[in-house]
Every structure is written in structure tokens, then in C-alpha cells.
PDB file of N, CA and C in Angstrom:
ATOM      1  N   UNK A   1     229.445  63.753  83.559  1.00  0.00           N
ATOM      2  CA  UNK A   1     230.290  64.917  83.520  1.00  0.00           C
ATOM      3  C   UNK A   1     231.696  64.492  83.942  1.00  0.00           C
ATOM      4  N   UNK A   2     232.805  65.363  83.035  1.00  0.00           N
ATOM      5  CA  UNK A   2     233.737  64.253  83.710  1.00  0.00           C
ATOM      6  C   UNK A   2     234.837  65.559  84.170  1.00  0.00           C
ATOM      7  N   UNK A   3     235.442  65.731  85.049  1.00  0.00           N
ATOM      8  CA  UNK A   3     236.551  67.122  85.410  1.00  0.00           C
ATOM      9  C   UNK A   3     238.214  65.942  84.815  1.00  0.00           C
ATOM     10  N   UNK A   4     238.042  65.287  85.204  1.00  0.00           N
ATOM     11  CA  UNK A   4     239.219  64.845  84.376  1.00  0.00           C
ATOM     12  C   UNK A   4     239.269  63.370  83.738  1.00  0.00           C
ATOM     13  N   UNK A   5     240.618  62.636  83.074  1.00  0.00           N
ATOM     14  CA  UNK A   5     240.758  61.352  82.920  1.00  0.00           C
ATOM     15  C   UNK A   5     239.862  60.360  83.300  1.00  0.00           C
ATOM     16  N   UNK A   6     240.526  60.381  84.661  1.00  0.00           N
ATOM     17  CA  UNK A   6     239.994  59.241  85.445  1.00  0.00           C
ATOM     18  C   UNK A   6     239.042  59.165  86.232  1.00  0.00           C
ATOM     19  N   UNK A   7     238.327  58.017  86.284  1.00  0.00           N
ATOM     20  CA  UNK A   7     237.270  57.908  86.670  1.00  0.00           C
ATOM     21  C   UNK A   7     236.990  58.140  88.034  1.00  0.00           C
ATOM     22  N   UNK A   8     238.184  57.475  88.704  1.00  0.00           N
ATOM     23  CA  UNK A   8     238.179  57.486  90.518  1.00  0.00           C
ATOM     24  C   UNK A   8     237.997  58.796  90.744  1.00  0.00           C
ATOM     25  N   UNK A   9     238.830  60.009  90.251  1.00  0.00           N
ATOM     26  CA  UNK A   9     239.255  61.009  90.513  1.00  0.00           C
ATOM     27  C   UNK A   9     238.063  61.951  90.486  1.00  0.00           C
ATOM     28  N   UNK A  10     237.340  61.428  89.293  1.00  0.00           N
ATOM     29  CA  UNK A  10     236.187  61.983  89.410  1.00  0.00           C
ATOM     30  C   UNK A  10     235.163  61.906  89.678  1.00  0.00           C
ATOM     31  N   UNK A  11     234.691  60.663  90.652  1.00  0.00           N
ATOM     32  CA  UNK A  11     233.924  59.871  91.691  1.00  0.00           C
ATOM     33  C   UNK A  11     234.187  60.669  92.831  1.00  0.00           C
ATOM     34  N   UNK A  12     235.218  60.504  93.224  1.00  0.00           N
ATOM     35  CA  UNK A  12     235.982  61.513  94.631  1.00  0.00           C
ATOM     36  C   UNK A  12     235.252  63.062  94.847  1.00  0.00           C
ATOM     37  N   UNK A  13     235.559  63.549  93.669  1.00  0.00           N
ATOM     38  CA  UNK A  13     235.359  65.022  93.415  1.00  0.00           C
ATOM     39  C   UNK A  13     234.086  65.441  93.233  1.00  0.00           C
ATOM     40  N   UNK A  14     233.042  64.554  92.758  1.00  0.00           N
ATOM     41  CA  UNK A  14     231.320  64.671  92.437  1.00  0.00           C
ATOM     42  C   UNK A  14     230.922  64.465  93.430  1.00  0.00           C
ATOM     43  N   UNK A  15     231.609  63.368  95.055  1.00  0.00           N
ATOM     44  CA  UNK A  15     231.280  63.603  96.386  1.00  0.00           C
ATOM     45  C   UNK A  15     231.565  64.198  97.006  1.00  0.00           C
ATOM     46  N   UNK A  16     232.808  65.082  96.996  1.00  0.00           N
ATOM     47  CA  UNK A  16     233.199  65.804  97.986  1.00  0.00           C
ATOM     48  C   UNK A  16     232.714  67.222  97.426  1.00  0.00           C
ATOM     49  N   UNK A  17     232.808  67.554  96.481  1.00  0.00           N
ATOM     50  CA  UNK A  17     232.448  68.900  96.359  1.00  0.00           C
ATOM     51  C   UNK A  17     231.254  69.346  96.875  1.00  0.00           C
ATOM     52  N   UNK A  18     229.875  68.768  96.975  1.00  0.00           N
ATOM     53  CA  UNK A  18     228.807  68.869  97.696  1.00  0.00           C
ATOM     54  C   UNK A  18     228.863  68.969  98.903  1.00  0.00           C
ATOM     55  N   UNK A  19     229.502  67.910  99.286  1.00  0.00           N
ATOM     56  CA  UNK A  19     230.076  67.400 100.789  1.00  0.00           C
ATOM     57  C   UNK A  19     230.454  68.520 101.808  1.00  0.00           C
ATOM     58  N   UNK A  20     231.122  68.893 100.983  1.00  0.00           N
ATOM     59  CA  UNK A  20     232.260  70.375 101.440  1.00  0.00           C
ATOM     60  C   UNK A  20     231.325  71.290 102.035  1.00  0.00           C
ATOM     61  N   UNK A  21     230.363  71.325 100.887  1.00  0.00           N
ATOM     62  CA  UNK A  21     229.612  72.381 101.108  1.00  0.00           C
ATOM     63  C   UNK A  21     227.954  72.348 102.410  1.00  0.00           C
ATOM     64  N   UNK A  22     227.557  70.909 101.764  1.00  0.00           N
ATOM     65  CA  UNK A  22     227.184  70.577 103.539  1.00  0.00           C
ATOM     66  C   UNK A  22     227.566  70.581 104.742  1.00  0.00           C
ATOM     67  N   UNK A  23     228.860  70.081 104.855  1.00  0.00           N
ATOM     68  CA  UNK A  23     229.541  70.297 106.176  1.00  0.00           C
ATOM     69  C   UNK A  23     229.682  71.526 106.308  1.00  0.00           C
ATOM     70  N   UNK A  24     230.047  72.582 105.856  1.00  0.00           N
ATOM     71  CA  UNK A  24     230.222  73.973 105.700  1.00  0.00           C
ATOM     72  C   UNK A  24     229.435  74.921 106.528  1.00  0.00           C
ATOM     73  N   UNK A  25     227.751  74.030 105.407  1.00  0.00           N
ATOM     74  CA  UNK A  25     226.348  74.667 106.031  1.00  0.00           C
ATOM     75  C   UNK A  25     226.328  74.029 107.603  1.00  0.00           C
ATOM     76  N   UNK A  26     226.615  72.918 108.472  1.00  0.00           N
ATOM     77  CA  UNK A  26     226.643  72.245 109.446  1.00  0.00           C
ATOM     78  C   UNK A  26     227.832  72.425 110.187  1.00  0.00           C
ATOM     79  N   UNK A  27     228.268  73.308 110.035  1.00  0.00           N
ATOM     80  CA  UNK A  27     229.519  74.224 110.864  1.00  0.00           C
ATOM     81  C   UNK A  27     230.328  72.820 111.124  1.00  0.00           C
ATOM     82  N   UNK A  28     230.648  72.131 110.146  1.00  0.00           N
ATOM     83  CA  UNK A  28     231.655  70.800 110.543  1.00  0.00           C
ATOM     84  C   UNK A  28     230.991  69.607 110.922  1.00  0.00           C
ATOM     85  N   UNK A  29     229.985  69.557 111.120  1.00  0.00           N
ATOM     86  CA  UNK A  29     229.102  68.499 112.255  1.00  0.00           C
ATOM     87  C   UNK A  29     229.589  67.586 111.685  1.00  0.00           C
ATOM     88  N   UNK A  30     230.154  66.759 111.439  1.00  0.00           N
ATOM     89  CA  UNK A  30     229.876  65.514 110.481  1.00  0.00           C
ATOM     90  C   UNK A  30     228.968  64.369 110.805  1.00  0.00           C
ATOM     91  N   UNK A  31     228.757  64.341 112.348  1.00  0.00           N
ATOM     92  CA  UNK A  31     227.347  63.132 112.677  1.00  0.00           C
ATOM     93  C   UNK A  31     225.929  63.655 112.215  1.00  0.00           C
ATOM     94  N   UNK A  32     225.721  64.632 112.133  1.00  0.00           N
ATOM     95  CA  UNK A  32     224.467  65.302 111.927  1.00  0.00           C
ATOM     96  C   UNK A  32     223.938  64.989 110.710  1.00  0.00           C
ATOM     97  N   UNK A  33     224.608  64.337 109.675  1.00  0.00           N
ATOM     98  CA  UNK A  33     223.446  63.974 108.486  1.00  0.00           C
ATOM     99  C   UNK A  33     222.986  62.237 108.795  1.00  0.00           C
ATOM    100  N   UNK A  34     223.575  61.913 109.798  1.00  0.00           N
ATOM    101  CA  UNK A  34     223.362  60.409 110.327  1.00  0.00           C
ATOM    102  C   UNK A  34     222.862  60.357 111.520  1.00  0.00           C
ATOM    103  N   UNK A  35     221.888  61.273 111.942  1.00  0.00           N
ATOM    104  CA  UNK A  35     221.215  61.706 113.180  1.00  0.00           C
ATOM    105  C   UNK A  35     219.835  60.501 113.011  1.00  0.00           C
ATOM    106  N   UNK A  36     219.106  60.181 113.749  1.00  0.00           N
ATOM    107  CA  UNK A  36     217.721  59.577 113.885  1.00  0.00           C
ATOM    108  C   UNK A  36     216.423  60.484 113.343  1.00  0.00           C
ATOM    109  N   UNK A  37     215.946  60.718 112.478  1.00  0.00           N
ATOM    110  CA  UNK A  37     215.184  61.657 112.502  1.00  0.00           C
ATOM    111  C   UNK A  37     213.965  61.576 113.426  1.00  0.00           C
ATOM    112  N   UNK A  38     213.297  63.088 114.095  1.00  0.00           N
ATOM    113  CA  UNK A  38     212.530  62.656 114.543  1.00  0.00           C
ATOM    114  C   UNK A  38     210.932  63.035 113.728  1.00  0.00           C
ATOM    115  N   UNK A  39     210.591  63.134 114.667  1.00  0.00           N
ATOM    116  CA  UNK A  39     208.699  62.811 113.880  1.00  0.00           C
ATOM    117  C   UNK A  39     208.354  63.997 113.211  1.00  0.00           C
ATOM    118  N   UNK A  40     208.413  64.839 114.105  1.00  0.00           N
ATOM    119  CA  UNK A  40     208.704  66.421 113.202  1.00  0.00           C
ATOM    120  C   UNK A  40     209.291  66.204 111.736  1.00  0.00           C
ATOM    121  N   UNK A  41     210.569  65.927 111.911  1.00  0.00           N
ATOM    122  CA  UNK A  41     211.307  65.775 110.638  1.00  0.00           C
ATOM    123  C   UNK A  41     210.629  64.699 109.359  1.00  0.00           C
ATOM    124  N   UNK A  42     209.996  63.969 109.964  1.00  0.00           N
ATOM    125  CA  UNK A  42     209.076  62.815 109.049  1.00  0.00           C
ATOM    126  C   UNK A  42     208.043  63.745 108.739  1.00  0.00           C
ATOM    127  N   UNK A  43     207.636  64.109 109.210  1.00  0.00           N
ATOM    128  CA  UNK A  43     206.044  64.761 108.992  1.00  0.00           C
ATOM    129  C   UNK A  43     206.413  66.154 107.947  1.00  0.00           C
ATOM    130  N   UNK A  44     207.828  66.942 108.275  1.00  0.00           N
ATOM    131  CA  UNK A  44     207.952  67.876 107.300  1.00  0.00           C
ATOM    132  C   UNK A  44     208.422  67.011 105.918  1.00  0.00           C
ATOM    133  N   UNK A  45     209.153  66.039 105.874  1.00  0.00           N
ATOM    134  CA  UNK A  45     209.840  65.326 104.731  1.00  0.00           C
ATOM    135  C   UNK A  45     208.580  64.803 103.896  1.00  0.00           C
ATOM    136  N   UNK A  46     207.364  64.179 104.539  1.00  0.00           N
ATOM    137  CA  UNK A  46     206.103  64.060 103.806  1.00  0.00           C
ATOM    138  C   UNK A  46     205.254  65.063 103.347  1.00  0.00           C
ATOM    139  N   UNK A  47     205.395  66.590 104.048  1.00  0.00           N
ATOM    140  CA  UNK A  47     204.639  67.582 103.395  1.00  0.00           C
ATOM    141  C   UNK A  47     205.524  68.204 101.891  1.00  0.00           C
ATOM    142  N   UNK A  48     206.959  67.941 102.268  1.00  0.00           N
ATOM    143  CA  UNK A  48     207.802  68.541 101.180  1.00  0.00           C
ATOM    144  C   UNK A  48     208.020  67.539 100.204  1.00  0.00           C
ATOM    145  N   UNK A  49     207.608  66.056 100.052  1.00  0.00           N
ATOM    146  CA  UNK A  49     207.496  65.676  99.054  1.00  0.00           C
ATOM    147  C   UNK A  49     206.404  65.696  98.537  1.00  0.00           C
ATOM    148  N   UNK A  50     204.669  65.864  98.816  1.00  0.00           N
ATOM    149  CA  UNK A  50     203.157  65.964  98.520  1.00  0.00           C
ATOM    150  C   UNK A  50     203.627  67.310  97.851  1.00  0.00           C
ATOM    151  N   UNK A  51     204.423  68.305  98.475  1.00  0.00           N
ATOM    152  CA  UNK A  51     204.441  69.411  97.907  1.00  0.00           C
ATOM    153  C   UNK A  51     205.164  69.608  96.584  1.00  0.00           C
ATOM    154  N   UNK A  52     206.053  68.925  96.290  1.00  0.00           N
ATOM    155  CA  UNK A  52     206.633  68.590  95.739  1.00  0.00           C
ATOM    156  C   UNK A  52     206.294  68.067  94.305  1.00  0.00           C
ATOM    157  N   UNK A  53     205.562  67.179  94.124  1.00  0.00           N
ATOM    158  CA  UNK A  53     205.033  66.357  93.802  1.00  0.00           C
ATOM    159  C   UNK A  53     203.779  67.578  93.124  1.00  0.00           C
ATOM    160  N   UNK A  54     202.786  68.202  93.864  1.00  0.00           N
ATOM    161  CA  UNK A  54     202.187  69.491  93.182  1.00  0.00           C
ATOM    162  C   UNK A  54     202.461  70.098  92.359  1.00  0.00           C
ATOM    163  N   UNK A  55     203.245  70.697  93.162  1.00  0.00           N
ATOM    164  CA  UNK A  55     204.354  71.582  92.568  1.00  0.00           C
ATOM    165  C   UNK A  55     204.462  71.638  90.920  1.00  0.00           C
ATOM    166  N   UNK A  56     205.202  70.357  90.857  1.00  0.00           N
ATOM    167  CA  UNK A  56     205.998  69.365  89.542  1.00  0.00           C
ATOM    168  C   UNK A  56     204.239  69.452  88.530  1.00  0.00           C
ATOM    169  N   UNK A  57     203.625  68.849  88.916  1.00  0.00           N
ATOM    170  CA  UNK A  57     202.047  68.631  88.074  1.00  0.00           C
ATOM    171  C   UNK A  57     201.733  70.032  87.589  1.00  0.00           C
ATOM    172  N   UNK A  58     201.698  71.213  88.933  1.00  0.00           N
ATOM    173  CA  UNK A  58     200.654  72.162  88.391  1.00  0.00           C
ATOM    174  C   UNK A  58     201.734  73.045  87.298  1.00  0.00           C
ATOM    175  N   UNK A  59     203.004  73.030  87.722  1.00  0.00           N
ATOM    176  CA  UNK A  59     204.018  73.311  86.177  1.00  0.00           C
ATOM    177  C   UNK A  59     204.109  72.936  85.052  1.00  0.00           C
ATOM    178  N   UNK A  60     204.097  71.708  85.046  1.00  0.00           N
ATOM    179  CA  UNK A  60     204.318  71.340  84.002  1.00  0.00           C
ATOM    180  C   UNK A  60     202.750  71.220  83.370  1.00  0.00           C
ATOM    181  N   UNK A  61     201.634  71.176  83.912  1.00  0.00           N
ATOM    182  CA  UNK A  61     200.305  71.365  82.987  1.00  0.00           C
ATOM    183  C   UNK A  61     200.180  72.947  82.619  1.00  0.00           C
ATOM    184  N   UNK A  62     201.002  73.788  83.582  1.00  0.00           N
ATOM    185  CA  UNK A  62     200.770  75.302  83.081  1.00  0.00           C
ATOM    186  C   UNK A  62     201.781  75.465  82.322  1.00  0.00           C
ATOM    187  N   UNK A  63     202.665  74.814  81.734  1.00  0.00           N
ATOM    188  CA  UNK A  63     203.589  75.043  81.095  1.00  0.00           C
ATOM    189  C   UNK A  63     203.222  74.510  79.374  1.00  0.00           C
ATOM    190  N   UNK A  64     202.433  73.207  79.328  1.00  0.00           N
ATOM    191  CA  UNK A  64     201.848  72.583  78.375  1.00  0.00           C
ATOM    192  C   UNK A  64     200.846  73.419  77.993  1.00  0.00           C
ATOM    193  N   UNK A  65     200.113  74.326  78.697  1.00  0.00           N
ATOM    194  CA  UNK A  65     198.844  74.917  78.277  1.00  0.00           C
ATOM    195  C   UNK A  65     199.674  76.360  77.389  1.00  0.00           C
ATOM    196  N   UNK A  66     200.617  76.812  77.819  1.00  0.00           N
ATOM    197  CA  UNK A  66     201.296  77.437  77.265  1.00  0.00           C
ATOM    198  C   UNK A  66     202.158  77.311  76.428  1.00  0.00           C
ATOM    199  N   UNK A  67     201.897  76.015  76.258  1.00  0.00           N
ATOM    200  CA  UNK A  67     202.668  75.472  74.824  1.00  0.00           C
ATOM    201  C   UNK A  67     204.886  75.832  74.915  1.00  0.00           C
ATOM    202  N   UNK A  68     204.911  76.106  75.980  1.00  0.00           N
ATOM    203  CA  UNK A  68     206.286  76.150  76.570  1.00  0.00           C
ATOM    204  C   UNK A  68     207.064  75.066  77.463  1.00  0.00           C
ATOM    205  N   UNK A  69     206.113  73.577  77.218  1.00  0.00           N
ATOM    206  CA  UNK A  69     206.955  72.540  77.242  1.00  0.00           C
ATOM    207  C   UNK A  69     207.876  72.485  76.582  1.00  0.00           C
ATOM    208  N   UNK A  70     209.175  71.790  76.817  1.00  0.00           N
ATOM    209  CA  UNK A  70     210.429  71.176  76.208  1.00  0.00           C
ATOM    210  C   UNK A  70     210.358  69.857  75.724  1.00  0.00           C
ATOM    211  N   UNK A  71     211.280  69.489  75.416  1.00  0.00           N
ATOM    212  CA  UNK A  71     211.132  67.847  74.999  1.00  0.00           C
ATOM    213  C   UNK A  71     210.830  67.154  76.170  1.00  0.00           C
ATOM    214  N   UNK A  72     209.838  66.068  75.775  1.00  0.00           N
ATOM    215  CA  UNK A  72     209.778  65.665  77.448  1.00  0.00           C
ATOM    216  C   UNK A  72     210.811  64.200  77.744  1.00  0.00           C
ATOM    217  N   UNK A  73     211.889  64.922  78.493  1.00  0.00           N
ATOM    218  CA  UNK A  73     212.816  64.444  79.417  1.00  0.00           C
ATOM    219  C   UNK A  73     212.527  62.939  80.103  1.00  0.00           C
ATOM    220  N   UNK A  74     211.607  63.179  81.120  1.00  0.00           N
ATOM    221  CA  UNK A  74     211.011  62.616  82.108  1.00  0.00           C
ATOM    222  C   UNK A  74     209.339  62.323  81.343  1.00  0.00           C
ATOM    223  N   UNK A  75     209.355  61.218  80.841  1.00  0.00           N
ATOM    224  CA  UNK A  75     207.706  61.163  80.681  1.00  0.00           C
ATOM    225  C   UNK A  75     207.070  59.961  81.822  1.00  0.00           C
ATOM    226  N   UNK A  76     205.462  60.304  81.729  1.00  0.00           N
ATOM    227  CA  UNK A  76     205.116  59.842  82.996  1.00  0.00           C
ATOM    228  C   UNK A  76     204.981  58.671  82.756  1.00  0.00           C
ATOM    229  N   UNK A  77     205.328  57.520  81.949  1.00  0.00           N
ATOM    230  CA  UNK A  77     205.430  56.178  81.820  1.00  0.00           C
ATOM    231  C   UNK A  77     206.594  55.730  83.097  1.00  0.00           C
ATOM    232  N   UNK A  78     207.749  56.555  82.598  1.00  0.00           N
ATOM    233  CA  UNK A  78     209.237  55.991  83.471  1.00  0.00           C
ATOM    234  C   UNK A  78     208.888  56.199  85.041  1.00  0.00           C
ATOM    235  N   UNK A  79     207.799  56.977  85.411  1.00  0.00           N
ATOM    236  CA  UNK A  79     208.023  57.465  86.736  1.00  0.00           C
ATOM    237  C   UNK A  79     207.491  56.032  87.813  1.00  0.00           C
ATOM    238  N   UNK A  80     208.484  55.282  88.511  1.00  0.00           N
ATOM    239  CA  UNK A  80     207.902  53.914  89.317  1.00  0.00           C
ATOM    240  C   UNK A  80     208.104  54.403  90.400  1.00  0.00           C
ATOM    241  N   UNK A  81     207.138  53.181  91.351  1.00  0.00           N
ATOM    242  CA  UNK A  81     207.516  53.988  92.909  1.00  0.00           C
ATOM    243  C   UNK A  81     208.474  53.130  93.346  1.00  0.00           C
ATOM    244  N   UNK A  82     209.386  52.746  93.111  1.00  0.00           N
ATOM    245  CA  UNK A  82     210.646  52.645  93.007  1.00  0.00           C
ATOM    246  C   UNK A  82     211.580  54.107  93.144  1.00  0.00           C
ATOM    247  N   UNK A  83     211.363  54.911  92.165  1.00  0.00           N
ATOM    248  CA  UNK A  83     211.688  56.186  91.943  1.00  0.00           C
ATOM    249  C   UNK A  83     210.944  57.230  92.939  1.00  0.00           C
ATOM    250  N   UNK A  84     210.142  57.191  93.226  1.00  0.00           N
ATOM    251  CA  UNK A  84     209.236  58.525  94.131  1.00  0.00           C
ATOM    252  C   UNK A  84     209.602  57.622  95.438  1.00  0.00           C
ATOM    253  N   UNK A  85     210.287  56.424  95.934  1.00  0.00           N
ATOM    254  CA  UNK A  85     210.321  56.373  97.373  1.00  0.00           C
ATOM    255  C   UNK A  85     211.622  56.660  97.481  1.00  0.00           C
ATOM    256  N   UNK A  86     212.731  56.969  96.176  1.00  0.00           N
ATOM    257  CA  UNK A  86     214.108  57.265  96.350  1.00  0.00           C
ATOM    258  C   UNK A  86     214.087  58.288  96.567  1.00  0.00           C
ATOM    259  N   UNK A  87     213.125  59.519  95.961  1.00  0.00           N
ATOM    260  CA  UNK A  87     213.037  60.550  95.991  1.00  0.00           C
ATOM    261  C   UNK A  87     212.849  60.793  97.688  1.00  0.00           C
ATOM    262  N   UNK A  88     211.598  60.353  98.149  1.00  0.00           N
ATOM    263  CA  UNK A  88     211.434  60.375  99.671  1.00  0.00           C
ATOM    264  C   UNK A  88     212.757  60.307 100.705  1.00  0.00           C
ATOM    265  N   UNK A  89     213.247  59.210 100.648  1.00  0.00           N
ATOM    266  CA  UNK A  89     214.271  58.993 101.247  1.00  0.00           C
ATOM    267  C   UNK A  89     215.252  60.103 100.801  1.00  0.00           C
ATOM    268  N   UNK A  90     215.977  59.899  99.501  1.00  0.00           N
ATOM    269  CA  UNK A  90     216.903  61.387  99.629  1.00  0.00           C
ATOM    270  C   UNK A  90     216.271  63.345 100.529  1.00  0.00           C
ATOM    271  N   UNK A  91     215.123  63.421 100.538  1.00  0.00           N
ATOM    272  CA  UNK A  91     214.417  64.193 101.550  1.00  0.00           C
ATOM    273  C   UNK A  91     214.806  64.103 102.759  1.00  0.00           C
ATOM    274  N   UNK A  92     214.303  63.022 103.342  1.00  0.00           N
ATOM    275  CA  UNK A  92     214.665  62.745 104.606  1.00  0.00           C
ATOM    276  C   UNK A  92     216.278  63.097 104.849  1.00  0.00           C
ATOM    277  N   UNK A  93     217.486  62.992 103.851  1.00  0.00           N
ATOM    278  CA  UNK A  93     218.449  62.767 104.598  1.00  0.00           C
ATOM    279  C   UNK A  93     219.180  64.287 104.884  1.00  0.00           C
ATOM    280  N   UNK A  94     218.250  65.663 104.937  1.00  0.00           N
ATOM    281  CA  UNK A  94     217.908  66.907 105.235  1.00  0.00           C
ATOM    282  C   UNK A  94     217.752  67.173 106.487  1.00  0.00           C
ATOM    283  N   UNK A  95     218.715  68.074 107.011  1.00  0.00           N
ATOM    284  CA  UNK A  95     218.520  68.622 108.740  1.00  0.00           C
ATOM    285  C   UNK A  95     217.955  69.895 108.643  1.00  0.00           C
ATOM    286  N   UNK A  96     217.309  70.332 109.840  1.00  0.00           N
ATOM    287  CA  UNK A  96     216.158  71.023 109.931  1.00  0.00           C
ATOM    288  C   UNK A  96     216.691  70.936 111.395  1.00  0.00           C
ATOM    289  N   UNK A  97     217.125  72.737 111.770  1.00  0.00           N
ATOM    290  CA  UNK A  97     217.173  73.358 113.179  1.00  0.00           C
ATOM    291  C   UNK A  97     215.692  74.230 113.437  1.00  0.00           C
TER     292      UNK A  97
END
């Protein structure tokens, strides 16, 4: 997606605009997405990706049975765990008061 020309400009702008809006939700914190997580926070980041992960299966087979699949995007050849431990990790980097 590009908002303008250049590339930098729009590297800048695809991070900060999110950014903005995290810090926002974190009343400014800015150390708080670089906190230690603790065990709590591991243990919810593993139920919300298992859940996750459900989730994704029992849709998309109720979606196939209904013949209201789309083109498939994502087929389950490409999916490596390479990919589902990036997924994990981007989870984790989620605060939870």
C-alpha cells in the first residue's frame, strides 16, 4: 500500500500510525510494550493462540461446508512453523492490565 512516492515516507507512516494509536491505548507508556512478560501473560498468549488457531479451522470448515469459501488465499501447504511461532511471538508483544 503506498500513501505516497516514497518509500521511506511510507515505511515511517505504516509504523507510526499504529504506534500512535498504541501509545494512545497505553496513556503514553512507551516502556510498556518492552516490559518482561510474566507467566500469567505466557499462559494467556498460549490460550489465545490454541484459540486462535480453532477458531481459524472451525471457520473455515463451516464456511467450506457452506460452500462460502473464497479463493483460498492462505492454503494449508504454505502454513510452516516458522509462521505459527511468528504468529506466537507477535501475541506475546500484547499488554494485559
Amino acid at each position: 500500500m503506498n500513501i505516497c512516492d516514497n518509500k521511506i515516507i511510507d515505511g515511517l507512516l505504516f509504523c507510526l500510525i499504529p504506534l500512535v494509536a498504541v501509545l494512545y491505548y497505553l496513556k503514553w507508556d512507551y516502556t510498556a510494550p518492552f516490559h518482561k512478560p510474566k507467566r500469567s501473560e505466557i499462559k494467556l498468549a498460549i490460550i489465545l493462540f490454541v484459540g486462535y488457531l480453532a477458531y481459524a479451522l472451525i471457520i473455515s470448515s463451516l464456511l467450506a461446508f457452506l460452500s462460502l469459501s473464497g479463493s483460498d488465499i492462505v492454503s494449508a501447504g504454505s502454513v510452516t512453523l516458522i509462521m505459527l511461532l511468528s504468529l506466537f511471538c507477535s501475541l506475546m508483544g500484547g499488554k494485559t492490565d
